[in-house]
Protein backbone atom coordinates (compact mmCIF):
# COMPACT_ATOMS: atom_id res chain seq x y z
CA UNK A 1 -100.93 -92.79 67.36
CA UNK A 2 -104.38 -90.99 68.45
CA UNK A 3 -103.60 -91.68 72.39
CA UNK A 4 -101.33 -88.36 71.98
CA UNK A 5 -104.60 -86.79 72.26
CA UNK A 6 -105.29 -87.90 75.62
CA UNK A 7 -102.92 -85.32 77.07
CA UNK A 8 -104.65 -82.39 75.24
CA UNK A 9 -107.88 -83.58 76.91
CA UNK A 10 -106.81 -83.73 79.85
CA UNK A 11 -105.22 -80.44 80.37
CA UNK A 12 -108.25 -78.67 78.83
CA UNK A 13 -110.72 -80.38 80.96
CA UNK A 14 -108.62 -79.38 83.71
CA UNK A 15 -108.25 -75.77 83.04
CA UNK A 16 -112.16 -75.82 82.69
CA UNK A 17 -113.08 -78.24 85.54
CA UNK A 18 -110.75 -77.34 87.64
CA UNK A 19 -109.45 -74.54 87.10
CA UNK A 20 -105.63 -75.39 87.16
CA UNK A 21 -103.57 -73.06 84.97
CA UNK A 22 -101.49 -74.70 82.31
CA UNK A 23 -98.11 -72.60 81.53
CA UNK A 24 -95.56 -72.15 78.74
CA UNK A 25 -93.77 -75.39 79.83
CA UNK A 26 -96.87 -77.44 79.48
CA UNK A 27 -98.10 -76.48 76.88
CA UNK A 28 -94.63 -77.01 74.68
CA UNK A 29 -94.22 -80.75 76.27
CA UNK A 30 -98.11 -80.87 75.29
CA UNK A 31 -97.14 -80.36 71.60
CA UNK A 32 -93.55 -82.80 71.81
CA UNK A 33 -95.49 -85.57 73.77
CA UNK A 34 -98.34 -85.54 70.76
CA UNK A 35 -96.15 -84.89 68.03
CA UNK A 36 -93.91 -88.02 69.39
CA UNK A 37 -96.89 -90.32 69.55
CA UNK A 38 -97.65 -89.26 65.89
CA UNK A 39 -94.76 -89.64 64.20
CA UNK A 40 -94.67 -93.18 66.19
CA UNK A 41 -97.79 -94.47 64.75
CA UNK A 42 -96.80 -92.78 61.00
CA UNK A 43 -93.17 -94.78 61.22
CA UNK A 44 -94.95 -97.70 62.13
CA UNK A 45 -97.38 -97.24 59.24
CA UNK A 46 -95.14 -96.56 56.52
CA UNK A 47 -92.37 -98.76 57.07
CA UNK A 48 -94.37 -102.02 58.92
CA UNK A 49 -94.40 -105.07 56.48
CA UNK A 50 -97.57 -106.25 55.56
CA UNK A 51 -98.37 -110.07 55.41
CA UNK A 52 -98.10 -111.26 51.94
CA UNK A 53 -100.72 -113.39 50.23
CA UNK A 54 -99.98 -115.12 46.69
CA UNK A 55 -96.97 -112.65 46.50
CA UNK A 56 -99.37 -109.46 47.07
CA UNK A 57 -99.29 -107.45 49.76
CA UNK A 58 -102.88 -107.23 51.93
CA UNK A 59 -103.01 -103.80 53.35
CA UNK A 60 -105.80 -102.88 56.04
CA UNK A 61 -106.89 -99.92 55.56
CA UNK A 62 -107.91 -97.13 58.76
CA UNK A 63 -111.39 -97.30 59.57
CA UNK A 64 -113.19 -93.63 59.83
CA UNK A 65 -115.22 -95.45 62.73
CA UNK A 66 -111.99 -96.50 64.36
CA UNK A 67 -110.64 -93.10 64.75
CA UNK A 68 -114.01 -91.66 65.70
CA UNK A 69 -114.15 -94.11 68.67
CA UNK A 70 -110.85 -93.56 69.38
CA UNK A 71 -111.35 -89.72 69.68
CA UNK A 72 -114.50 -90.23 71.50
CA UNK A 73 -112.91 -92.63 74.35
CA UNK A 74 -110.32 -89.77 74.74
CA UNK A 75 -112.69 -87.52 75.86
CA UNK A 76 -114.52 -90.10 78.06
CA UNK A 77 -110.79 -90.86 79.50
CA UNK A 78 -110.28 -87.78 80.10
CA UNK A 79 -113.37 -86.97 81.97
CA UNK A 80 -112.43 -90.02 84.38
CA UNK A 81 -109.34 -88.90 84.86
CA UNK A 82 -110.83 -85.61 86.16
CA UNK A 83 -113.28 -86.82 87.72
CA UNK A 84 -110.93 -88.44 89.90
CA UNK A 85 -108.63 -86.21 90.93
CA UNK A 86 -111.45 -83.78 92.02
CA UNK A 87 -113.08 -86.50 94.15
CA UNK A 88 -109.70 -87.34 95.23
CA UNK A 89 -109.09 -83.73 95.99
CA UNK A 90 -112.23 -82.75 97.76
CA UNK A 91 -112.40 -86.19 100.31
CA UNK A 92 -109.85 -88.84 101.40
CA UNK A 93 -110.03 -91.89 99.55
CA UNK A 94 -107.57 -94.65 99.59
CA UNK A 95 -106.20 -95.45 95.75
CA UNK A 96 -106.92 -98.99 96.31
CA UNK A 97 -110.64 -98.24 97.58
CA UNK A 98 -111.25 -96.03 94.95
CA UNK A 99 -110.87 -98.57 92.13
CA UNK A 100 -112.36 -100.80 93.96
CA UNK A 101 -115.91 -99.11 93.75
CA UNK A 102 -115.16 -98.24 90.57
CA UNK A 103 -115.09 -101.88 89.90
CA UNK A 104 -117.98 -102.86 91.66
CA UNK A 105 -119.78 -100.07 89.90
CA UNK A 106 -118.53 -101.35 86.61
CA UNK A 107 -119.86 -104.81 87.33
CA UNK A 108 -122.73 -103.53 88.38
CA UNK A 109 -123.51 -101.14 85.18
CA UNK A 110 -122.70 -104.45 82.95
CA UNK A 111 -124.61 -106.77 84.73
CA UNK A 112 -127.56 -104.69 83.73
CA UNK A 113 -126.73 -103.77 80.10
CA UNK A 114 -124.70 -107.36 79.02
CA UNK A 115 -128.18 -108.89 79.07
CA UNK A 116 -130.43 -106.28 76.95
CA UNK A 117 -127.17 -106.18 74.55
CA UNK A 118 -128.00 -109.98 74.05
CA UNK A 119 -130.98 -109.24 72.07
CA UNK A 120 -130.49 -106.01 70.32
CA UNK A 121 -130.53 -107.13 66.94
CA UNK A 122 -127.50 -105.31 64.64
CA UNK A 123 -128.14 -103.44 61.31
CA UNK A 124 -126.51 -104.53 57.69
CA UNK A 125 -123.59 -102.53 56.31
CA UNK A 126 -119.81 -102.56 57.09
CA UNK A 127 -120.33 -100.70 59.86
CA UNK A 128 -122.45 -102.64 61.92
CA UNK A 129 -120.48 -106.15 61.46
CA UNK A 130 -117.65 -104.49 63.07
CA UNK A 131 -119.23 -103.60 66.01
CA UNK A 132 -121.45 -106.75 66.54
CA UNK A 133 -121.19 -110.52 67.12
CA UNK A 134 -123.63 -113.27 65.59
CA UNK A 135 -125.88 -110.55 64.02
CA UNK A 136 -126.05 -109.14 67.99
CA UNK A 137 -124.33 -106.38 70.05
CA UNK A 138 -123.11 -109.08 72.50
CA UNK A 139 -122.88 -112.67 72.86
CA UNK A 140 -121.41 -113.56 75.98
CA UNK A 141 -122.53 -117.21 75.86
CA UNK A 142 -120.18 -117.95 72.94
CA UNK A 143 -117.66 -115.40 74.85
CA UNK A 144 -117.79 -118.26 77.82
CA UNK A 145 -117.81 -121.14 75.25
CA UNK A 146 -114.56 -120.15 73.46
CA UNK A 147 -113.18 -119.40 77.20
CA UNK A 148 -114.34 -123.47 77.65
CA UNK A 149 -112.80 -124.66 74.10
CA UNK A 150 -109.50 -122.58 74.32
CA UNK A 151 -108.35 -122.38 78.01
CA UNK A 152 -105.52 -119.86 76.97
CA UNK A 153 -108.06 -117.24 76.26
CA UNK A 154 -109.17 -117.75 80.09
CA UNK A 155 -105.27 -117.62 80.99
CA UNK A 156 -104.98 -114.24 79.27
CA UNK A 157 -108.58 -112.81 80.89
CA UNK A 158 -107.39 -113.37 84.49
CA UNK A 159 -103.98 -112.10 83.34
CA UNK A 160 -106.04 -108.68 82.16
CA UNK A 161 -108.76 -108.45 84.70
CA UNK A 162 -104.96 -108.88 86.62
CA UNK A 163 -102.85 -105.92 84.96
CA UNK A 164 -106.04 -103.44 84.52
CA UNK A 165 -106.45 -103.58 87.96
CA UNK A 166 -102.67 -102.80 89.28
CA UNK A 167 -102.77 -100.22 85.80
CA UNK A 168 -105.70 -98.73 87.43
CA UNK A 169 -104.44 -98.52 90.99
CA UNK A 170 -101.20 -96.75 89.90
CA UNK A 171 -102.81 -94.38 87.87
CA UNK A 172 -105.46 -93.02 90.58
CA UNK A 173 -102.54 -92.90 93.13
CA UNK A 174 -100.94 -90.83 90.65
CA UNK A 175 -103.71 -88.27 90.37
CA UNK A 176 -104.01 -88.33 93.90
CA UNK A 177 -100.44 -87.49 94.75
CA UNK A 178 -100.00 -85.60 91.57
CA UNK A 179 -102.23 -83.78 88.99
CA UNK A 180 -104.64 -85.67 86.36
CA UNK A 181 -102.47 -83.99 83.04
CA UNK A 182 -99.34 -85.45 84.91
CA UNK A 183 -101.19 -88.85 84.84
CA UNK A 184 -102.18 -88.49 81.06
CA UNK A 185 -98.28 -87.65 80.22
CA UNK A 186 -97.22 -91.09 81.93
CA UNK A 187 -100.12 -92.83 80.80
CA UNK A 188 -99.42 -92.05 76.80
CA UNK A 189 -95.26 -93.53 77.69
CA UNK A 190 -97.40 -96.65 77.76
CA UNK A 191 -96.32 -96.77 74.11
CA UNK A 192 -93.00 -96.78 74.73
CA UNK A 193 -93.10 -100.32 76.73
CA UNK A 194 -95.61 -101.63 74.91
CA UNK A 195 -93.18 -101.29 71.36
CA UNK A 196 -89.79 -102.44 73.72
CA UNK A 197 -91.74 -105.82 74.76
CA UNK A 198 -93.44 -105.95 71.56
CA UNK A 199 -90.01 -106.38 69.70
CA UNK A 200 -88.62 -109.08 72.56
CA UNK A 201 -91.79 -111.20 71.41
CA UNK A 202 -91.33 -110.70 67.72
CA UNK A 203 -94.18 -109.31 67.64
CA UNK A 204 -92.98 -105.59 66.13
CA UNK A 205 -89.69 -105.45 63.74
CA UNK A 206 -87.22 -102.29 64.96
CA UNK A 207 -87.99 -98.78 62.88
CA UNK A 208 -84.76 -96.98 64.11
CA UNK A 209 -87.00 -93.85 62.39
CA UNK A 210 -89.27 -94.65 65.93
CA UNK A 211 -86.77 -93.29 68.29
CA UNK A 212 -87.08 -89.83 67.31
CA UNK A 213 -91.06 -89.89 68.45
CA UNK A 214 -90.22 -91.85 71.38
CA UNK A 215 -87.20 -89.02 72.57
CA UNK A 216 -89.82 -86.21 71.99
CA UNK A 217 -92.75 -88.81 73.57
CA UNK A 218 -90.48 -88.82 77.23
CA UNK A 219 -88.82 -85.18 76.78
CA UNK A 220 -92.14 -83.97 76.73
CA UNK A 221 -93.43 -85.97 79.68
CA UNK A 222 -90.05 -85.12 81.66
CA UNK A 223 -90.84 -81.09 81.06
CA UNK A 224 -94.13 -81.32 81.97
CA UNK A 225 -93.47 -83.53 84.78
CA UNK A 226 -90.32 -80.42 85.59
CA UNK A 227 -88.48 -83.58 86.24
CA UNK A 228 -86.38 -81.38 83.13
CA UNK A 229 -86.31 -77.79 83.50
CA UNK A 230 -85.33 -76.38 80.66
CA UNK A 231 -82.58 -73.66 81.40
CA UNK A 232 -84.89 -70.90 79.32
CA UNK A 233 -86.57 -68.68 81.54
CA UNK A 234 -90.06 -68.75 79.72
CA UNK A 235 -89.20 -72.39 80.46
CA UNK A 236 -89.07 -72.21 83.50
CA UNK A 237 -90.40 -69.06 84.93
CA UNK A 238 -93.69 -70.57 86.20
CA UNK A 239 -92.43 -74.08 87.40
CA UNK A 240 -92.69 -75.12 90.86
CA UNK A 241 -89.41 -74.07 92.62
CA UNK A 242 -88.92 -70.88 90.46
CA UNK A 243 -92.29 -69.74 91.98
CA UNK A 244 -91.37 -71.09 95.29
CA UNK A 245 -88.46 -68.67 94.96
CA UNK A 246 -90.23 -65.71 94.15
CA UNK A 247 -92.75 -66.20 97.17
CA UNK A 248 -89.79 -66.83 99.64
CA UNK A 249 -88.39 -63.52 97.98
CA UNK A 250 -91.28 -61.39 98.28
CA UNK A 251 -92.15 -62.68 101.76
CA UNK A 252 -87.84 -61.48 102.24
CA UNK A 253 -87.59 -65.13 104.65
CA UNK A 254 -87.66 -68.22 104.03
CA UNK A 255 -90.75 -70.01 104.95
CA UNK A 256 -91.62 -73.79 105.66
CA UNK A 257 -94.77 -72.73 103.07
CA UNK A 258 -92.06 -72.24 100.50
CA UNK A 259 -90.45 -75.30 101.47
CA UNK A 260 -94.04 -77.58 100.40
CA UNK A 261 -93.99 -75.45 97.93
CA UNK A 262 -90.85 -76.55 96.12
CA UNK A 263 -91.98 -80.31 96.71
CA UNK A 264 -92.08 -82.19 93.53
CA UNK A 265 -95.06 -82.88 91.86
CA UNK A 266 -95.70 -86.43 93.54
CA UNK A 267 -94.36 -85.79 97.00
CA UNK A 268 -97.00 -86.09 99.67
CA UNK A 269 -97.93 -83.49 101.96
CA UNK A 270 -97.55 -84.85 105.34
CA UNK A 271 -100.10 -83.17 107.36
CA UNK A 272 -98.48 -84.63 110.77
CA UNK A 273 -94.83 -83.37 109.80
CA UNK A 274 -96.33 -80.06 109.40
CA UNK A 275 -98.21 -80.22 112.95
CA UNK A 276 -94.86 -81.17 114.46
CA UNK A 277 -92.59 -78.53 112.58
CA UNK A 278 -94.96 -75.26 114.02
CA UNK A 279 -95.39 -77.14 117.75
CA UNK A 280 -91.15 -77.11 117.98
CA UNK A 281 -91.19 -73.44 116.97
């Protein structure tokens, strides 16, 4: 339900970072795409059956911690995804190579802390024996024993080390190609696949009350995307082609400029197409 947020982030950081204007279109599928992820998550909480024990019901309860963590790996999400797109802006860098340092980085950064963590004894309280293993932050020697007992949890590891890593390559290509916020819209339709496979497993019972979040949750990321223009013109006054338009109409010709312009948000500008087009003039 909090991963809504994600989009907010993003788009902020990005009018501060980088400086990218965010328009009336934006911000409305900002507010559909959150509000769909919300009333997702409250659905799911109200109407979900909870496992029954001696005939009474055992509720878990939201953790304050859990949606303080949540909130604060939004923001740290969010910087990434900036991050990215202004590295990805300012040099050429392959998608694929990109994660990959990012990866060796990662196992880098770990290979340093995952030892310390070993030995940094935890504190008493609920708190703390949420957030730590054996009375420590870490214990990856049981981590590796359980992987040795149970081989299915080393099945699903690969398969994760796997998906993160084609997840990961998708979504910097999209920031390269596209725009961070566009990457946070996609990124929060995660929930939409996640609930469809969920229910094929029997994992997640079908709350027909869900597909109201879930039509808001893609309208919004179709607007923002302008993949939807809606036929309002404070709608669509500042989307790509309209202001495409208005340059060709100001310059009174039609330019190949405007053409790129008008591009959708994903299309690649082809530097050598370009080279060709003003050579054959």
């Amino acid at each position: 339900m909090m991963r809504g947020f994600i989009v907010i982030v993003t788009a902020a950081m990005a009018m501060i970072f980088l400086g990218k204007k965010q328009y009336a279109h934006h911000f409305i599928s900002m507010i559909l795409i959150t509000g769909g992820v919300t009333m997702v998550g409250a659905f799911n909480i109200i109407y979900s059956e909870d496992k029954k024990d001696g005939g009474e019901s055992k509720s878990t309860p939201t953790k304050p911690l859990g949606i303080i963590l949540l909130l604060i790996a939004q923001l740290f999400t969010g910087g990434q995804f900036i991050t990215e797109e202004k590295l990805l802006s300012g040099y050429y860098l392959d998608p694929f190579y990109a994660v990959g340092l990012e990866g060796m980085f990662g196992c880098i950064v770990f290979a340093i802390i995952l030892p310390i963590m070993q030995y940094v004894d935890c504190g008493t309280g609920d708190m703390w024996d949420q957030l730590c293993t054996n009375g420590h932050l870490e214990d990856t020697p049981k981590a590796f024993s359980d992987m040795g007992y149970n081989s299915n949890i080393l099945i699903e590891s690969i398969g994760i080390i796997i998906s993160i890593a084609c997840f990961n390559a998708c979504g910097v290509a999209v920031t390269k190609y596209a725009s961070a916020p566009q990457r946070s819209t996609v990124d929060t339709c995660r929930t939409l696949f996640i609930w469809v496979i969920s229910m094929m497993l029997g994992f997640e019972s079908f709350i027909w009350q869900e597909l109201l979040g879930f039509f808001l949750l893609v309208l919004g990321t179709l607007i923002y995307n302008e993949i939807i223009v809606i036929p309002i013109s404070f709608m669509k006054f500042n989307t790509k082609v309209e202001m495409a338009k208005r340059n060709r109409m100001s310059e009174g010709e039609y330019t190949d400029d405007a053409a790129y312009l008008s591009t959708s948000p994903g299309a690649m500008y082809n530097q050598g197409a370009r080279n060709n087009q003003q050579l054959n003039k």
